[in-house]
C-alpha atoms as a PDB file:
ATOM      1  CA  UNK A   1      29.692  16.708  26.564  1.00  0.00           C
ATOM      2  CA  UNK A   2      31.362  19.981  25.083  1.00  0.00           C
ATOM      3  CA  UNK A   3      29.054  21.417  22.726  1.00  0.00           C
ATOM      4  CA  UNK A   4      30.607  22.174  19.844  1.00  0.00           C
ATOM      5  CA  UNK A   5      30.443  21.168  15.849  1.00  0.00           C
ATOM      6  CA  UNK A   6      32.345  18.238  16.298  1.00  0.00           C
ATOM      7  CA  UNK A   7      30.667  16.701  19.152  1.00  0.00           C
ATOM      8  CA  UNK A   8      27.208  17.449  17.412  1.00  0.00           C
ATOM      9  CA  UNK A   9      28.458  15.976  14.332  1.00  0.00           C
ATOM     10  CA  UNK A  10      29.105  13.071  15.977  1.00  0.00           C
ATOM     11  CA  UNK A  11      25.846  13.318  18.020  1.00  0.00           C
ATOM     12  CA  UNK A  12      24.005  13.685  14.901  1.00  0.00           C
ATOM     13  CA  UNK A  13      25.768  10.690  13.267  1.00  0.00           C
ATOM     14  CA  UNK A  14      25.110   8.997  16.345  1.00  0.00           C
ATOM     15  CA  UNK A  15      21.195   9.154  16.251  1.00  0.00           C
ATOM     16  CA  UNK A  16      21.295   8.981  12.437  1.00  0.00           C
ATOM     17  CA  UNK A  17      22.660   5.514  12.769  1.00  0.00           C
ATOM     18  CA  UNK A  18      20.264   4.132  15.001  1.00  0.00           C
ATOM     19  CA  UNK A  19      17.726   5.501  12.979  1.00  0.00           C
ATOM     20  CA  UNK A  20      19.137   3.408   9.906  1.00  0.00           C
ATOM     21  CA  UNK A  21      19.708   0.251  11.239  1.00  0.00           C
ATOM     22  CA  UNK A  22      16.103   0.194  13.155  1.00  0.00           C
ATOM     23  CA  UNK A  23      14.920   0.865   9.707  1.00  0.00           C
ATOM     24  CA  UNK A  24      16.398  -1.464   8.110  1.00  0.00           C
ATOM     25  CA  UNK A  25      15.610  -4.152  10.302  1.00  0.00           C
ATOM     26  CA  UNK A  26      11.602  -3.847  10.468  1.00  0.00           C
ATOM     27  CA  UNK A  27       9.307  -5.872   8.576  1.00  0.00           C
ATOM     28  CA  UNK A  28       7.137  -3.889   6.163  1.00  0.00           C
ATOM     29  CA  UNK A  29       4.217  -5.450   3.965  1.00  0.00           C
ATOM     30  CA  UNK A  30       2.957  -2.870   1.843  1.00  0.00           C
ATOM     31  CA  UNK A  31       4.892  -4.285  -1.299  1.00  0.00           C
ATOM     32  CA  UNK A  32       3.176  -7.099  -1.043  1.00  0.00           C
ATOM     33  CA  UNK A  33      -0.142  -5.525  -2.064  1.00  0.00           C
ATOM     34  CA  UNK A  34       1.398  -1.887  -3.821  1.00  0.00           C
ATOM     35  CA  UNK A  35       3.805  -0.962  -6.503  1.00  0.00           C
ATOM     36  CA  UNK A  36       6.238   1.488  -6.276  1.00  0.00           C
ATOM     37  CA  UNK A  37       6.817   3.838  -8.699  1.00  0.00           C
ATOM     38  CA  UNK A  38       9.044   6.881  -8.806  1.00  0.00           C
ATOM     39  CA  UNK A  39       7.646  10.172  -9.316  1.00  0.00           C
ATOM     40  CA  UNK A  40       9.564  13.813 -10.026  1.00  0.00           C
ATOM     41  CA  UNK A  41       6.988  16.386  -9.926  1.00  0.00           C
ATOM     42  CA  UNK A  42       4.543  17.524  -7.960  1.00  0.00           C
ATOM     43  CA  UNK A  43       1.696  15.255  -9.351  1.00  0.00           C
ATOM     44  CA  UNK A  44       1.575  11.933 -11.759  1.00  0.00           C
ATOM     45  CA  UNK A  45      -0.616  11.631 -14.340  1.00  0.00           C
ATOM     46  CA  UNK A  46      -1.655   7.849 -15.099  1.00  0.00           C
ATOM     47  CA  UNK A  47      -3.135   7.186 -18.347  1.00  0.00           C
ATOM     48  CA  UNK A  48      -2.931   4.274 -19.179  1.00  0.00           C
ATOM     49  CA  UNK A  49      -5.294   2.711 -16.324  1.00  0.00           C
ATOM     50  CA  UNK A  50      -7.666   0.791 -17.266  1.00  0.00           C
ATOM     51  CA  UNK A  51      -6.291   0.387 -20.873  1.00  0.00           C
ATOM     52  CA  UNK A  52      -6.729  -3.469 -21.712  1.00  0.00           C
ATOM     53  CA  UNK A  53      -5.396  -4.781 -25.429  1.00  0.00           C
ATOM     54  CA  UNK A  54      -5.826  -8.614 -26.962  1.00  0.00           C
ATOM     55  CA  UNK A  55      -3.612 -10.078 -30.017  1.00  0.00           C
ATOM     56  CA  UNK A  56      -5.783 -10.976 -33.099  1.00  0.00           C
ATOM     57  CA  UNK A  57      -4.669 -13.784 -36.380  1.00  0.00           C
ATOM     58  CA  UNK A  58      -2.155 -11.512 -38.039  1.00  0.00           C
ATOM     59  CA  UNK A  59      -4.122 -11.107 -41.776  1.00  0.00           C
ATOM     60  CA  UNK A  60      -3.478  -7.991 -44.091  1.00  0.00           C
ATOM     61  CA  UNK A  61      -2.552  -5.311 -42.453  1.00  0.00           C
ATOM     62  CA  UNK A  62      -2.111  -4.398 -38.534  1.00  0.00           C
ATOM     63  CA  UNK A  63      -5.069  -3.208 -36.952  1.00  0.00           C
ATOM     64  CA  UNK A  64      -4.042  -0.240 -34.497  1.00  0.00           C
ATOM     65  CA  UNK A  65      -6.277  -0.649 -31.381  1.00  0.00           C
ATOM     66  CA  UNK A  66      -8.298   2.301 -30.182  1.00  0.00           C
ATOM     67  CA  UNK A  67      -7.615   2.462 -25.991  1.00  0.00           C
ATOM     68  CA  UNK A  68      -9.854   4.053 -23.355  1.00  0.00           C
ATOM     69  CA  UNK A  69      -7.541   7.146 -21.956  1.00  0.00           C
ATOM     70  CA  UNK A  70      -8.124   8.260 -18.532  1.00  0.00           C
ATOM     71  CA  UNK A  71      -6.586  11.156 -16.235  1.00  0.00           C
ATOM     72  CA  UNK A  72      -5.969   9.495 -12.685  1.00  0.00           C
ATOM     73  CA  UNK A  73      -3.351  11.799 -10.778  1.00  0.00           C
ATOM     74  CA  UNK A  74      -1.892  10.859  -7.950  1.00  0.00           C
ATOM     75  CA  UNK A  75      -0.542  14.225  -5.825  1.00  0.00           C
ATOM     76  CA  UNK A  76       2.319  14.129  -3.486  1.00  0.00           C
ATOM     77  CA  UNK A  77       1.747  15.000  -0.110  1.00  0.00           C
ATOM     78  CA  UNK A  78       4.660  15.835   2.657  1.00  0.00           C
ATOM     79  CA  UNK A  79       5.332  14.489   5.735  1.00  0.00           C
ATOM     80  CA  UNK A  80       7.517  14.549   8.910  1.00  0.00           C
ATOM     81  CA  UNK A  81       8.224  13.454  12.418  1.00  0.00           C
ATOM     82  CA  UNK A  82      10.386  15.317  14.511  1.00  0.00           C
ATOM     83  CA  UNK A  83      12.068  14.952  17.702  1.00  0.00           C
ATOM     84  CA  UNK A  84      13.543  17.443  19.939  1.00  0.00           C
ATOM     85  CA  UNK A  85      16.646  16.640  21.792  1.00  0.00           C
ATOM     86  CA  UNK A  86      17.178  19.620  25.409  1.00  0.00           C
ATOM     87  CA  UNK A  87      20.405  21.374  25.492  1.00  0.00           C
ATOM     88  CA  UNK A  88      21.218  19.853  29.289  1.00  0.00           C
ATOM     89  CA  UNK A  89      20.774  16.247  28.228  1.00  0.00           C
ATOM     90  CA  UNK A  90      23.822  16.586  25.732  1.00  0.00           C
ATOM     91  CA  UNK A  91      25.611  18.963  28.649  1.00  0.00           C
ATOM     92  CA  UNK A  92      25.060  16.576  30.992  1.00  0.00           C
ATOM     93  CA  UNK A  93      26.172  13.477  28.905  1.00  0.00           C
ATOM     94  CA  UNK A  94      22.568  11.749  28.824  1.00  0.00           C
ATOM     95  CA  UNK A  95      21.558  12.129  25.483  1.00  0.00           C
ATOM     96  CA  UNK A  96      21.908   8.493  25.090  1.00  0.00           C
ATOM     97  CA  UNK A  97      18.489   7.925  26.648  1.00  0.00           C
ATOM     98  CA  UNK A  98      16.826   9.420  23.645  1.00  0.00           C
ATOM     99  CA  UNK A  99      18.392   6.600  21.105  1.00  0.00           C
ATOM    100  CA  UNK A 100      15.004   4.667  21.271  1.00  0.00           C
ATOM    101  CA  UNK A 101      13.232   7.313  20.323  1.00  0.00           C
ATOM    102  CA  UNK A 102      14.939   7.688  17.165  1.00  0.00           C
ATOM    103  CA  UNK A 103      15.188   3.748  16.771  1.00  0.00           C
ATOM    104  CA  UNK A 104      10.771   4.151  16.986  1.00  0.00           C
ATOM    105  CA  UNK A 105      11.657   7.193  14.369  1.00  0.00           C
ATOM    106  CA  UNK A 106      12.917   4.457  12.134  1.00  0.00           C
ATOM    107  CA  UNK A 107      10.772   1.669  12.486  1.00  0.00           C
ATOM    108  CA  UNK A 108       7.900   4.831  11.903  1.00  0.00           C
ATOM    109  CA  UNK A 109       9.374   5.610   8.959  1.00  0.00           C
ATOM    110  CA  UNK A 110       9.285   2.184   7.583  1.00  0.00           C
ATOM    111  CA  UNK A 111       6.178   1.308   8.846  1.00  0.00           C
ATOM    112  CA  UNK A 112       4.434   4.160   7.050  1.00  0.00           C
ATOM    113  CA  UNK A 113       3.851   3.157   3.666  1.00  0.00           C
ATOM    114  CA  UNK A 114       1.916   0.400   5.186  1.00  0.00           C
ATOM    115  CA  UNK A 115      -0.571   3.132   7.270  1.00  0.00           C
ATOM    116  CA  UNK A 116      -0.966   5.051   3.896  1.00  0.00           C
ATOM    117  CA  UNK A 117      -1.367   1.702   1.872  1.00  0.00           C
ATOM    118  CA  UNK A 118      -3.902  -0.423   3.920  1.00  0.00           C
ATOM    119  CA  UNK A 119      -5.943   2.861   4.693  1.00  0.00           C
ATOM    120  CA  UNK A 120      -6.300   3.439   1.101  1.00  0.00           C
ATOM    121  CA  UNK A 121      -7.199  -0.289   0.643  1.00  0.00           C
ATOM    122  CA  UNK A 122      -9.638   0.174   3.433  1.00  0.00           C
ATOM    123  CA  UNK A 123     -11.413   3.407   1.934  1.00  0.00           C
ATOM    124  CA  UNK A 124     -11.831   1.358  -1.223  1.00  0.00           C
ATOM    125  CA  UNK A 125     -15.334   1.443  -0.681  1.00  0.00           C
ATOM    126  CA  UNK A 126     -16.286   4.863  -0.497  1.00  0.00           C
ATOM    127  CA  UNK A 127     -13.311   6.277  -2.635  1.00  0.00           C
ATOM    128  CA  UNK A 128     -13.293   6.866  -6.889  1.00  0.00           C
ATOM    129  CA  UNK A 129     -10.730   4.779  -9.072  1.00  0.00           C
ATOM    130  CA  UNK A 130      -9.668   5.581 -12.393  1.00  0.00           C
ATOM    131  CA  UNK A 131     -12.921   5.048 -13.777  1.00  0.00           C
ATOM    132  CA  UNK A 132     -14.666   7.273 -11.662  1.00  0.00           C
ATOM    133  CA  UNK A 133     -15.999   4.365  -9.890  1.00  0.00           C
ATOM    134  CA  UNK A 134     -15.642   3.715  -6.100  1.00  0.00           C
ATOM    135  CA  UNK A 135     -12.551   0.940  -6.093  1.00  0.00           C
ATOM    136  CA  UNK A 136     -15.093  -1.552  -4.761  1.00  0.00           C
ATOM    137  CA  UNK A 137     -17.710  -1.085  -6.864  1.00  0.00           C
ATOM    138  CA  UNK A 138     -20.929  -3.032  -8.185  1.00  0.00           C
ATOM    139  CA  UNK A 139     -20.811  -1.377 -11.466  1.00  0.00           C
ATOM    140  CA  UNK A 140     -17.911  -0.783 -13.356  1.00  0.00           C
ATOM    141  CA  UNK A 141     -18.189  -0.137 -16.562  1.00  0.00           C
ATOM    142  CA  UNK A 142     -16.559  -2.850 -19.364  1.00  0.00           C
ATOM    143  CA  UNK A 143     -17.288  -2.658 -22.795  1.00  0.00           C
ATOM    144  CA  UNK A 144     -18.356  -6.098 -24.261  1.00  0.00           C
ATOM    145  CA  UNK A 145     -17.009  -7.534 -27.386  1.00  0.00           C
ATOM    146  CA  UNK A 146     -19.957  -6.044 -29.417  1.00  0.00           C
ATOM    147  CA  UNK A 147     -19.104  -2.709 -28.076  1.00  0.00           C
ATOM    148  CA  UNK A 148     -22.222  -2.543 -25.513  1.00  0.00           C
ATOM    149  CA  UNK A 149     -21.202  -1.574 -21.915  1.00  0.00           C
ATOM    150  CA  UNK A 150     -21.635  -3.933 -19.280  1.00  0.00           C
ATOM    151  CA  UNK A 151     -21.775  -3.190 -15.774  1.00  0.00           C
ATOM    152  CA  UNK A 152     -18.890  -5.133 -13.846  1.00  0.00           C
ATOM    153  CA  UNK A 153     -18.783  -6.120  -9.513  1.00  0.00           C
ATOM    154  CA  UNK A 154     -15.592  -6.535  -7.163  1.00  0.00           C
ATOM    155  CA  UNK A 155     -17.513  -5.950  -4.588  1.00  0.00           C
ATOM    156  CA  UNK A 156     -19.342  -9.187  -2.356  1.00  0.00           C
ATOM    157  CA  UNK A 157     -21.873  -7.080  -0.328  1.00  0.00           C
ATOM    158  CA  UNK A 158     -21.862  -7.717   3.670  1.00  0.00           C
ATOM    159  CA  UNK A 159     -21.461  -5.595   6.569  1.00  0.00           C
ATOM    160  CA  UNK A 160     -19.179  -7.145   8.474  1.00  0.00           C
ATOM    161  CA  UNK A 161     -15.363  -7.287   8.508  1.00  0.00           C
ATOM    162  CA  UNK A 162     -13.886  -6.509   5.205  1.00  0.00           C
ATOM    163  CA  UNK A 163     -11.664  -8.941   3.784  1.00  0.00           C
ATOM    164  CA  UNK A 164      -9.414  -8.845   0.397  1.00  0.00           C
ATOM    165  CA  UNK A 165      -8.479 -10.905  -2.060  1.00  0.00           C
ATOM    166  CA  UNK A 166      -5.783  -9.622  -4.647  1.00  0.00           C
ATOM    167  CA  UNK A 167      -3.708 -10.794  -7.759  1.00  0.00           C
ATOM    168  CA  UNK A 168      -0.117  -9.530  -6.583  1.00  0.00           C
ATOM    169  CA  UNK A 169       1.145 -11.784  -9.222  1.00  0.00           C
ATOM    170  CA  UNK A 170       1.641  -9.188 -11.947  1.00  0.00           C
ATOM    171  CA  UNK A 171       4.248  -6.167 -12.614  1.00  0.00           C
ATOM    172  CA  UNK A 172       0.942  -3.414 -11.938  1.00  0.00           C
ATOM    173  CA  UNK A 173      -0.673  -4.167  -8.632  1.00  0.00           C
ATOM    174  CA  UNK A 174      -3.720  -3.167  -6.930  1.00  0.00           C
ATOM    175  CA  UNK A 175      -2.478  -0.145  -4.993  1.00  0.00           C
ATOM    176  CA  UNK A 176       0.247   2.374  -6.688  1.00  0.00           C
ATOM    177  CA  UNK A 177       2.640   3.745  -3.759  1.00  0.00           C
ATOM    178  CA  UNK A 178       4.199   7.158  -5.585  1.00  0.00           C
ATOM    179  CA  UNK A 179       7.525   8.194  -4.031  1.00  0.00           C
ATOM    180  CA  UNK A 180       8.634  11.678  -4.603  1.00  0.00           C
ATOM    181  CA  UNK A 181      10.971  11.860  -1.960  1.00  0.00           C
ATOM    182  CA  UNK A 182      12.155   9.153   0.340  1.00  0.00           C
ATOM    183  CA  UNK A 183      12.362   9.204   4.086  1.00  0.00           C
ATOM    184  CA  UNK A 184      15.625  11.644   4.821  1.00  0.00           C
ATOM    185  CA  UNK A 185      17.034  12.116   8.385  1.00  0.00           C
ATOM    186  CA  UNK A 186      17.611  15.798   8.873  1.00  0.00           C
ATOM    187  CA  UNK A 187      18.520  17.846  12.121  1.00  0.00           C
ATOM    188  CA  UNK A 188      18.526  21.478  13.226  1.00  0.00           C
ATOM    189  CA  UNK A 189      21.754  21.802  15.559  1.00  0.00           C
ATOM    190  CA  UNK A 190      23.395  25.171  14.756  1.00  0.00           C
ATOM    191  CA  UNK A 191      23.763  27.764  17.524  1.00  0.00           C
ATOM    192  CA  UNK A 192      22.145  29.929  15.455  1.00  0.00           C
ATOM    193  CA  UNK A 193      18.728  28.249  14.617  1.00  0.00           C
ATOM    194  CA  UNK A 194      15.748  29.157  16.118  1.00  0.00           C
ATOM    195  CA  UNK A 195      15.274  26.307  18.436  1.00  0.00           C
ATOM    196  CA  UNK A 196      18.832  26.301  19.674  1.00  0.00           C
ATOM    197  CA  UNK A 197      18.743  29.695  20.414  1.00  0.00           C
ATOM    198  CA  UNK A 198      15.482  30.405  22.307  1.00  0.00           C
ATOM    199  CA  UNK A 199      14.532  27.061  23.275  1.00  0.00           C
ATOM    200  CA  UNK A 200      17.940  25.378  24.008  1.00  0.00           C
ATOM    201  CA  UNK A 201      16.068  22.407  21.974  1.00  0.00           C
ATOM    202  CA  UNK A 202      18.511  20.599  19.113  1.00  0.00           C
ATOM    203  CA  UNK A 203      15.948  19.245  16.543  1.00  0.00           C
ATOM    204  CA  UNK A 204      16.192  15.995  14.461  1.00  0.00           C
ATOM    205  CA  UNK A 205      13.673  14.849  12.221  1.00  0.00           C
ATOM    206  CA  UNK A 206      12.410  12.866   9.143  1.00  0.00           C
ATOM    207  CA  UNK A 207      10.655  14.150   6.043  1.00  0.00           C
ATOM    208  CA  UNK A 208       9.381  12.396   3.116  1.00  0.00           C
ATOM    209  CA  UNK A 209       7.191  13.286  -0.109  1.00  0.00           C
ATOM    210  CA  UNK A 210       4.572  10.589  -1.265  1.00  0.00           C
ATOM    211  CA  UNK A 211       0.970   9.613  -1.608  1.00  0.00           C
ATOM    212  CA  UNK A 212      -0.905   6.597  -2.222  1.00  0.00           C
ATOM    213  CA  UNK A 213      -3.426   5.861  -5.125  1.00  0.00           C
ATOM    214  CA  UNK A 214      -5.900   2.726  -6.437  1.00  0.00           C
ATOM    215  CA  UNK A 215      -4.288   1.014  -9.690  1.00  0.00           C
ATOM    216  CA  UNK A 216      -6.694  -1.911 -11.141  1.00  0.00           C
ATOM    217  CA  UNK A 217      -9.804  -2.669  -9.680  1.00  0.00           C
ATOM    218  CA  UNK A 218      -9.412  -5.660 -11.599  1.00  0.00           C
ATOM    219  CA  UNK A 219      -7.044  -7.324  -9.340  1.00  0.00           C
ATOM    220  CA  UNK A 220      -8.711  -6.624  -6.070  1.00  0.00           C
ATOM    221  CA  UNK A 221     -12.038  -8.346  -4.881  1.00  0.00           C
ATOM    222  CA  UNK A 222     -13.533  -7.415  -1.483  1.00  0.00           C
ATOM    223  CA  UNK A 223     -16.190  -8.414   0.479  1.00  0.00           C
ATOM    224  CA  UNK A 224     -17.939  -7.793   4.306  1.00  0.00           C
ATOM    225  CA  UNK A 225     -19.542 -11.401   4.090  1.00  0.00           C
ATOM    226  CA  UNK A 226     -18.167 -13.818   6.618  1.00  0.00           C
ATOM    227  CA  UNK A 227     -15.089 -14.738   5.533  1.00  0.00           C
ATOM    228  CA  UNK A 228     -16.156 -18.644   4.432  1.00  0.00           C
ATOM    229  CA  UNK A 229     -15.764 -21.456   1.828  1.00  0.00           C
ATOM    230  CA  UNK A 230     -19.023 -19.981  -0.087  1.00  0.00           C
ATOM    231  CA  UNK A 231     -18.203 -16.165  -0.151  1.00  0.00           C
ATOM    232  CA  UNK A 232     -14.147 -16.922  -0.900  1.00  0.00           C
ATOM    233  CA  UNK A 233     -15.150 -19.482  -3.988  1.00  0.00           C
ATOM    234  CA  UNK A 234     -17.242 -16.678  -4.971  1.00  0.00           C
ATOM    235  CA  UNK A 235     -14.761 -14.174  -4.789  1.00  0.00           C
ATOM    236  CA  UNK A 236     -12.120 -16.246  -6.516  1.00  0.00           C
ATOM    237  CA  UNK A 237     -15.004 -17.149  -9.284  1.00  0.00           C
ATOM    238  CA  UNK A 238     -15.475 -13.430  -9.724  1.00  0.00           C
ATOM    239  CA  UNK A 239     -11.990 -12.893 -10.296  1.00  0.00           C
ATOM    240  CA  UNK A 240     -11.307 -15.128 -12.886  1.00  0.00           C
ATOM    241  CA  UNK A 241     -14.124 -14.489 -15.003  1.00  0.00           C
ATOM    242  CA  UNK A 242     -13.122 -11.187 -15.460  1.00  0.00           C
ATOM    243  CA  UNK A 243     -13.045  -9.806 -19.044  1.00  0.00           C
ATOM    244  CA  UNK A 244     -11.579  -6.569 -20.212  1.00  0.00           C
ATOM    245  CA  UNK A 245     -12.917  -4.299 -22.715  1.00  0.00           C
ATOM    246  CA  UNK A 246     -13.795  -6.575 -25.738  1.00  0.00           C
ATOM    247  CA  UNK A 247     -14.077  -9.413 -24.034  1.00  0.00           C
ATOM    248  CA  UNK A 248     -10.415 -10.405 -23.766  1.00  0.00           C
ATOM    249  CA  UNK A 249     -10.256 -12.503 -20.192  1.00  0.00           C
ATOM    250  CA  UNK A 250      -7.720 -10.639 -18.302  1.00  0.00           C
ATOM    251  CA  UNK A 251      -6.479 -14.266 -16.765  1.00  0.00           C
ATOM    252  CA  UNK A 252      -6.807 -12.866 -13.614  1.00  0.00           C
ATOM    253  CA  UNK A 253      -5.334 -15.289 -10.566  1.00  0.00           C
ATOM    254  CA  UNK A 254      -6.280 -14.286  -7.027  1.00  0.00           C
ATOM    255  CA  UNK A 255      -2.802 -15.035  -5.275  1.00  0.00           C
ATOM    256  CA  UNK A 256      -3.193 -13.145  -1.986  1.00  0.00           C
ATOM    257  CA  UNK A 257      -6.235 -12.613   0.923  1.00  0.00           C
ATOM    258  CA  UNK A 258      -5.813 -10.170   3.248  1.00  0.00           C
ATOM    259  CA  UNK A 259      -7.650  -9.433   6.806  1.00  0.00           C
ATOM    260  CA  UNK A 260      -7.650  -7.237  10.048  1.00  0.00           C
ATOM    261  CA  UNK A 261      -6.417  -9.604  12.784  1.00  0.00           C
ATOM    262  CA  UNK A 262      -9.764 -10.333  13.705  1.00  0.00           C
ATOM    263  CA  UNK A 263     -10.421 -12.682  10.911  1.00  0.00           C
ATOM    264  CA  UNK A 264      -6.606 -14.421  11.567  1.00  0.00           C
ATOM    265  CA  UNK A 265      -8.169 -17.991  12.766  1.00  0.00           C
ATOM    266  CA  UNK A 266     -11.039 -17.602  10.351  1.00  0.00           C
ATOM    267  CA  UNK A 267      -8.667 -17.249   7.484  1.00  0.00           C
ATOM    268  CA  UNK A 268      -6.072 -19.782   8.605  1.00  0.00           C
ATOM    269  CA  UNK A 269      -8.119 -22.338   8.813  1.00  0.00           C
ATOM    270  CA  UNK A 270      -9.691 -22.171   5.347  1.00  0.00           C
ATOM    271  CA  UNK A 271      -6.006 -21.835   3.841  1.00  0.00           C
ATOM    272  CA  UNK A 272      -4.297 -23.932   5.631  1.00  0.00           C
ATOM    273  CA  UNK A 273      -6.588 -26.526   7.703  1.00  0.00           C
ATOM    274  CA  UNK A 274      -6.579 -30.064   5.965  1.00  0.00           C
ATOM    275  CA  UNK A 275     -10.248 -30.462   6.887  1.00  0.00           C
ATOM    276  CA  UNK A 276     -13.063 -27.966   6.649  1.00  0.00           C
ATOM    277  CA  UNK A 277     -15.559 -27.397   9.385  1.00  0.00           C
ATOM    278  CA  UNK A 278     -17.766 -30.237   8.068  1.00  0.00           C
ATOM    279  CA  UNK A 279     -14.713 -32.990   7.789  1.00  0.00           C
ATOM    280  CA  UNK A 280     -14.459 -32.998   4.206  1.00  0.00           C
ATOM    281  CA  UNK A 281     -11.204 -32.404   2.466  1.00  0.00           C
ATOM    282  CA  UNK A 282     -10.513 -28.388   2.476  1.00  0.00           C
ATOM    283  CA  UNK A 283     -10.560 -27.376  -1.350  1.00  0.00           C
ATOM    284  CA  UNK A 284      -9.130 -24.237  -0.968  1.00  0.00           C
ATOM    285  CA  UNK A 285      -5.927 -25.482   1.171  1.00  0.00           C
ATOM    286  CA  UNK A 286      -3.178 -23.398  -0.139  1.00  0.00           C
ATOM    287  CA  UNK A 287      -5.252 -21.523  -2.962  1.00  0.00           C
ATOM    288  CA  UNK A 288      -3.618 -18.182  -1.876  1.00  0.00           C
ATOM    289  CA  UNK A 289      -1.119 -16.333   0.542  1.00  0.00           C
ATOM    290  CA  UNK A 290      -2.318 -15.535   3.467  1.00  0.00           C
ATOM    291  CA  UNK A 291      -1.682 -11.208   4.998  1.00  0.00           C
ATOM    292  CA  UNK A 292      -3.006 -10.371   8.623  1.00  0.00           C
ATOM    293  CA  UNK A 293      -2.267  -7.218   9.016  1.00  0.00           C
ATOM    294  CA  UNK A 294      -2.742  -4.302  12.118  1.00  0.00           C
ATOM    295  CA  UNK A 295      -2.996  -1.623   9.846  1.00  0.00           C
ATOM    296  CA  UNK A 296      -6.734  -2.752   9.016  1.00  0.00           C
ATOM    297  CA  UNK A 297      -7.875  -2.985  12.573  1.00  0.00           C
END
């Protein structure tokens, strides 16, 4: 190939395409467990975590509620993955070998929400929420109905395999995914940048500005107890007995367990299997979604 602005252009469109359409056609499951929300600065501030209200019998006048601020920030962090395309592979008209790598540049760009999202699920247990708790937590503080604080659990105890159960069932989810700046496909192909002109290199890449942060603790339950009928009916007990701040139930409905692959049969067969180990009728058949994901491994 002539190299010249049209040809690289068209080279650029080229890889740019194959970039889209591999991103578009992976499989991503971080939605399942995160919300997205937008973000335009360099941080988000998110006060009203945590902030729980209840509706009262409507006599005299309103009653303005009194709500527990807080100041969780979420900061954006960059990111990028670059590729580097040699001067003779365009020359010599083989620069087609390199459209895999930017089809793997797409599917890596989709895929990476879910690295950010399940490793911030995963460092629940050693990382502070908005109540300067860790997100899996034996004692988070609620405030009781007579205003006394009570000390609150997510957390099943174990040291084994962690396993999840969430409520994904609500607009607010467990795990806030903040998106400054999505995923853009950029290149460096002018004769006159850097790595053109001393290193004969034409450079296409990806950038992106985001972060990751913990929303309600309330909708998450984990546990490293084996993953069995007694420990999951637990867990789903736990979860709907939770109570906000003046003992409003929150109605909480666990909706969705997730595991590392190595729990996959364990977990199938208490959702799905008709019988449990014993023969008996499986209660919990169908009681929630079932996520196996890598990205806890």
């Amino acid at each position: 190939m002539i190299i010249n602005t049209s040809n690289l252009t068209a080279l650029y469109q080229g890889y740019k395409m194959a970039f889209q359409q591999a991103f578009a056609g992976v499989q991503s499951d971080y939605g399942q467990i995160a919300m997205t929300v937008p973000s335009n600065t360099a941080k988000e501030v998110y006060p009203w975590l945590g902030q729980t209200t209840r509706f009262r019998e409507w006599i005299g006048a309103r009653v303005i509620q009194n709500l527990m601020t807080h100041d969780f920030t979420i900061k954006n962090k960059p990111f990028e993955n670059t590729i580097a395309v040699p001067r003779e592979a365009i020359e010599d008209d083989t620069y087609g070998v390199f459209k895999p790598m930017f089809e793997q540049l797409g599917q890596d760009s989709k895929q990476h929400p879910d690295e950010l999202v399940f490793a911030l699920l995963a460092a629940g247990f050693a990382s502070t929420c908005f109540d300067g708790q860790y997100f899996f937590d034996s004692d988070h503080p609620v405030m009781n109905a007579d205003g006394s604080m009570a000390s609150v659990s997510n957390f099943g105890g174990g040291s084994g395999s962690a396993w999840y159960l969430l409520d994904t069932s609500r607009f607010v989810k467990p795990i806030i995914y903040q998106v400054r700046k999505d995923y853009n496909f950029v290149t460096m192909d002018k004769e006159t940048d850097g790595n053109v002109f001393n290193n004969k290199e034409y450079v296409y890449g990806v950038d992106a500005r985001s972060n990751v942060g913990f929303g309600l603790w309330q909708l998450a339950y984990a546990s490293k107890n084996p993953l069995d009928e007694a420990a999951y009916g637990a867990a789903r007990a736990a979860m709907m007995n939770l109570k906000g701040d003046n003992g409003k139930p929150l109605g909480v409905r666990p909706t969705l367990l997730v595991v590392p692959p190595n729990l996959e049969m364990t977990a199938l067969k208490l959702l799905q299997a008709e019988k449990n180990a014993m023969g008996a009728s499986n209660i919990y058949q169908n009681t929630a979604k079932l996520l196996v994901t890598p990205w806890l491994s």
